[in-house]
Protein backbone atom coordinates (compact mmCIF):
# COMPACT_ATOMS: atom_id res chain seq x y z
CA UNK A 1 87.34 149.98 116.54
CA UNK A 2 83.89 150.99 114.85
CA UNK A 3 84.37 149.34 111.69
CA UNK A 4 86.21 146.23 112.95
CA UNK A 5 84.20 146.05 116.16
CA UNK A 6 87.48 143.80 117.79
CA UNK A 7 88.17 146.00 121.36
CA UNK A 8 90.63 143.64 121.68
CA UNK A 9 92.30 144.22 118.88
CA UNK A 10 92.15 147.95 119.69
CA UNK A 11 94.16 147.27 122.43
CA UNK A 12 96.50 145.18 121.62
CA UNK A 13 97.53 147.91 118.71
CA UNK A 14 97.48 150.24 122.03
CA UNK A 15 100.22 147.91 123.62
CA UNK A 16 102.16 147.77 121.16
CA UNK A 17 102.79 151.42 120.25
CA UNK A 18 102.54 152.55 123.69
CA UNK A 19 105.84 154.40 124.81
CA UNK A 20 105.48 157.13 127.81
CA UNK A 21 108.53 159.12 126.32
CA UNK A 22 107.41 159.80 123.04
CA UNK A 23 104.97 162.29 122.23
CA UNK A 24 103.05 160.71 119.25
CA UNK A 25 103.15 157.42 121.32
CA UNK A 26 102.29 158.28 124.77
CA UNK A 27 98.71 159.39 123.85
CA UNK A 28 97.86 156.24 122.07
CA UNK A 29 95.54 154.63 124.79
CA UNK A 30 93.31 158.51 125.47
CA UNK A 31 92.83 158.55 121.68
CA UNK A 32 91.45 154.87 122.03
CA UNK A 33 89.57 155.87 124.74
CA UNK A 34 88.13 159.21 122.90
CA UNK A 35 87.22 156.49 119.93
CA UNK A 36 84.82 154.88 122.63
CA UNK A 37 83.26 157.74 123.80
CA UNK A 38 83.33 160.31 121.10
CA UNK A 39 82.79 158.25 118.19
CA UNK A 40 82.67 159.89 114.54
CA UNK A 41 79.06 158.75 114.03
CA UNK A 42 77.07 155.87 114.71
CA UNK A 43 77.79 153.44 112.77
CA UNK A 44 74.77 152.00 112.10
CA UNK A 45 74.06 150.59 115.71
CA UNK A 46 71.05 149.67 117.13
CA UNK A 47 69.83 152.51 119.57
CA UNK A 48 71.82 155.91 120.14
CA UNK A 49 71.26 155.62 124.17
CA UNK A 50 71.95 151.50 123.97
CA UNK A 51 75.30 152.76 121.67
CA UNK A 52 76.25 154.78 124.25
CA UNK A 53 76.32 152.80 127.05
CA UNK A 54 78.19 150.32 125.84
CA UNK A 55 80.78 152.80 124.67
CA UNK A 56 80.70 154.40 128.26
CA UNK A 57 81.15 150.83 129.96
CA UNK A 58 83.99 149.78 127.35
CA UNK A 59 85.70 153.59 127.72
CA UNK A 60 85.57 152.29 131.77
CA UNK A 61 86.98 149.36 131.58
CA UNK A 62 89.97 150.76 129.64
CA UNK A 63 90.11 153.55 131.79
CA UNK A 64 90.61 150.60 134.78
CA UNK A 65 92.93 148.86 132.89
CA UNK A 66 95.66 151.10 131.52
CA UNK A 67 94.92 154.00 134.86
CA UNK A 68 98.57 154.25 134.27
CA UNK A 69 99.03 155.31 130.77
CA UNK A 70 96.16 158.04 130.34
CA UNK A 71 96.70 161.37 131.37
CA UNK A 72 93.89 161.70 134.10
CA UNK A 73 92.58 164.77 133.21
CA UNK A 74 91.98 164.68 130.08
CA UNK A 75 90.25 161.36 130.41
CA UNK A 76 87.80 162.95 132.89
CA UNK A 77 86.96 165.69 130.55
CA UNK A 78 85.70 163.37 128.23
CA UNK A 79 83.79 160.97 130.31
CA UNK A 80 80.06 162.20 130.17
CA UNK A 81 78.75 164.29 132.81
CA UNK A 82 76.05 161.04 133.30
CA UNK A 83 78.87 158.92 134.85
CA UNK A 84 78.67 158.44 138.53
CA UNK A 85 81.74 158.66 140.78
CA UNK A 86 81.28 154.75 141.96
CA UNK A 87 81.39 154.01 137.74
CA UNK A 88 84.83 155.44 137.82
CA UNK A 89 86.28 154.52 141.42
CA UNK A 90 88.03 151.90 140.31
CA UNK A 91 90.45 154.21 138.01
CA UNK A 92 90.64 157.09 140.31
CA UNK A 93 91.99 154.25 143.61
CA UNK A 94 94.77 152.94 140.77
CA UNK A 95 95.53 156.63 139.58
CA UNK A 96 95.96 157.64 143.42
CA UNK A 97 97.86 154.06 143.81
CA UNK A 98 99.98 154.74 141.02
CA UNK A 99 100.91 158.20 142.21
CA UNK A 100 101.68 157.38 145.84
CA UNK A 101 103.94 154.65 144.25
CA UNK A 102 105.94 157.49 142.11
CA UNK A 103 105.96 160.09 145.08
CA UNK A 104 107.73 157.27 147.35
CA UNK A 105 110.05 156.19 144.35
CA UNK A 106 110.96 159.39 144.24
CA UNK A 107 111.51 160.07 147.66
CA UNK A 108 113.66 157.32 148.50
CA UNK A 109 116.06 158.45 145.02
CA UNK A 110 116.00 162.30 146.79
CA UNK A 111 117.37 160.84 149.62
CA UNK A 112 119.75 158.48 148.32
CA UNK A 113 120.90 161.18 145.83
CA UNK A 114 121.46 163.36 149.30
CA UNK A 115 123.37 160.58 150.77
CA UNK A 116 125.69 160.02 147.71
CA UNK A 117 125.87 164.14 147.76
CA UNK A 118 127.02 163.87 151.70
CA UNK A 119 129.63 161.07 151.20
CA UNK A 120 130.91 163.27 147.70
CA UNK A 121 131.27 166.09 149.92
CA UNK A 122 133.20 164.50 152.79
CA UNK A 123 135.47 162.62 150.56
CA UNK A 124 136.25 166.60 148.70
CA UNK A 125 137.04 168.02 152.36
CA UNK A 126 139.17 164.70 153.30
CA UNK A 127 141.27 165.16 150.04
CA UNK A 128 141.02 169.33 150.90
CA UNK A 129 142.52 168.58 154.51
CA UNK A 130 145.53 166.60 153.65
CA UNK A 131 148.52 168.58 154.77
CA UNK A 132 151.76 168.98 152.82
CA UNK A 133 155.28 170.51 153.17
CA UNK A 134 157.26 171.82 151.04
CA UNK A 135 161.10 172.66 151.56
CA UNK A 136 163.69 174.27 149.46
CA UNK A 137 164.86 170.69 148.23
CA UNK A 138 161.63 169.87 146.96
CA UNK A 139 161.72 169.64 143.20
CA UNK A 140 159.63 169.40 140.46
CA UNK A 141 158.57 166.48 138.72
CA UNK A 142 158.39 168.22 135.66
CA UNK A 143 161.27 170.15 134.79
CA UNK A 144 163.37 168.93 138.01
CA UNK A 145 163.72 172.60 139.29
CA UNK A 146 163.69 173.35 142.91
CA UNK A 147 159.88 174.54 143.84
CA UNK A 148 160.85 177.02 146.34
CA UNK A 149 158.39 179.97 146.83
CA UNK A 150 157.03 179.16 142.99
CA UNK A 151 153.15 178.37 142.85
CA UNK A 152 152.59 174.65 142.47
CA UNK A 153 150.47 172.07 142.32
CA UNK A 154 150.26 168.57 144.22
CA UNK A 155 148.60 165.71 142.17
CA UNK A 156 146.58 163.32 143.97
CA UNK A 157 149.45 160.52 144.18
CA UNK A 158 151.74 163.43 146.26
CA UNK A 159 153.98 164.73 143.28
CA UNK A 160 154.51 168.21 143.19
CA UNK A 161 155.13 170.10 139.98
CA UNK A 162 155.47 174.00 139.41
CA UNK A 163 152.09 175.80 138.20
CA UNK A 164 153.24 176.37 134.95
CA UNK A 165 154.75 172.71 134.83
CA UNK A 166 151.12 171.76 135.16
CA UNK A 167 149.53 174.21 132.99
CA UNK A 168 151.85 172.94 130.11
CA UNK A 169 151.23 169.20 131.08
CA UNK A 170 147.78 169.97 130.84
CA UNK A 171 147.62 172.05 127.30
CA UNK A 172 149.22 168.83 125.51
C-alpha cells in the first residue's frame, strides 16, 4: 500500500483472500485498514497532518465499503479520536443494516427449525400410538416360533420378531 501507493490494488488482494471462516483470512480487510491508519512510518510524504488525512479518508471509505467484513470494534479502536461521528455514519447505518439482516435470518431459521422439530415430534407420537395385538398364533419372523408372552419387537412394516430375534438380527 505505502510503497506501491495502488489502494486499489490493496483491495483487490483483500477480495481475493477474504474468507469469514478462516482465521488467517477473515482479518485481511482490518489489517488493510490498520495499514491506512497506522502506517509503519511516513514514507516520505509531503506533510505529516496532510498524510494523515488522506489515510483517515481512505481508512473511511474502506470502512464503508467492506462494513461487512471488519470486525466493528476493533475498527473503531483504531480510528483516531479526531474523527467525528457524521465521518463514520455511513459504516455504523451498514453495520446496524447488516446486523438486523442476520438477527431476522436467524429468526426465521429458529422458527422453521421449531416447525420441522413440531412436525418430527408428531410424526414420533403417530408411529408411538399405533396399536397392535398379539395372540398366541402370532409367530416370529425370525425363527418362526410362536411369540406368546416373549418380549418382542414390531418393525415399522408390522412384522413382529422375538427380542432376542432382533437383538441377533441386529449384531450381524
Amino acid at each position: 500500500v505505502h510503497t506501491l501507493k495502488d489502494i486499489r490494488l490493496a483491495e483487490e488482494y483483500c477480495a481475493i483472500n477474504y474468507e469469514k471462516e478462516k482465521k488467517g483470512c477473515k482479518d485481511v480487510y482490518f489489517l488493510l485498514l490498520k495499514l491506512f491508519l497506522k502506517p509503519p512510518d511516513n514514507h516520505g510524504e509531503e506533510t505529516v497532518a496532510a498524510a494523515d488525512s488522506r489515510r483517515t479518508n481512505t481508512a473511511l471509505k474502506l470502512l464503508e465499503d467492506h462494513a461487512n467484513k471488519i470486525d466493528t470494534a476493533k475498527a473503531l479502536e483504531l480510528l483516531p479520536a479526531t474523527t467525528k461521528l457524521r465521518e463514520i455514519l455511513a459504516f455504523l447505518e451498514s453495520v446496524m443494516e447488516n446486523q438486523a439482516v442476520r438477527r431476522r435470518s436467524n429468526q426465521i431459521l429458529k422458527s422453521m427449525l421449531y416447525a420441522e422439530n413440531l412436525q418430527v415430534t408428531e410424526h414420533l407420537i403417530h408411529k408411538q400410538s399405533v396399536k397392535i395385538s398379539v395372540t398366541e398364533d402370532d409367530l416370529c419372523r425370525s425363527c418362526k416360533k410362536r411369540i406368546g408372552q416373549s418380549v418382542f419387537c414390531r418393525y415399522p412394516n408390522g412384522h413382529l420378531v422375538h427380542y432376542s430375534c432382533f437383538t441377533k438380527d441386529a449384531n450381524k
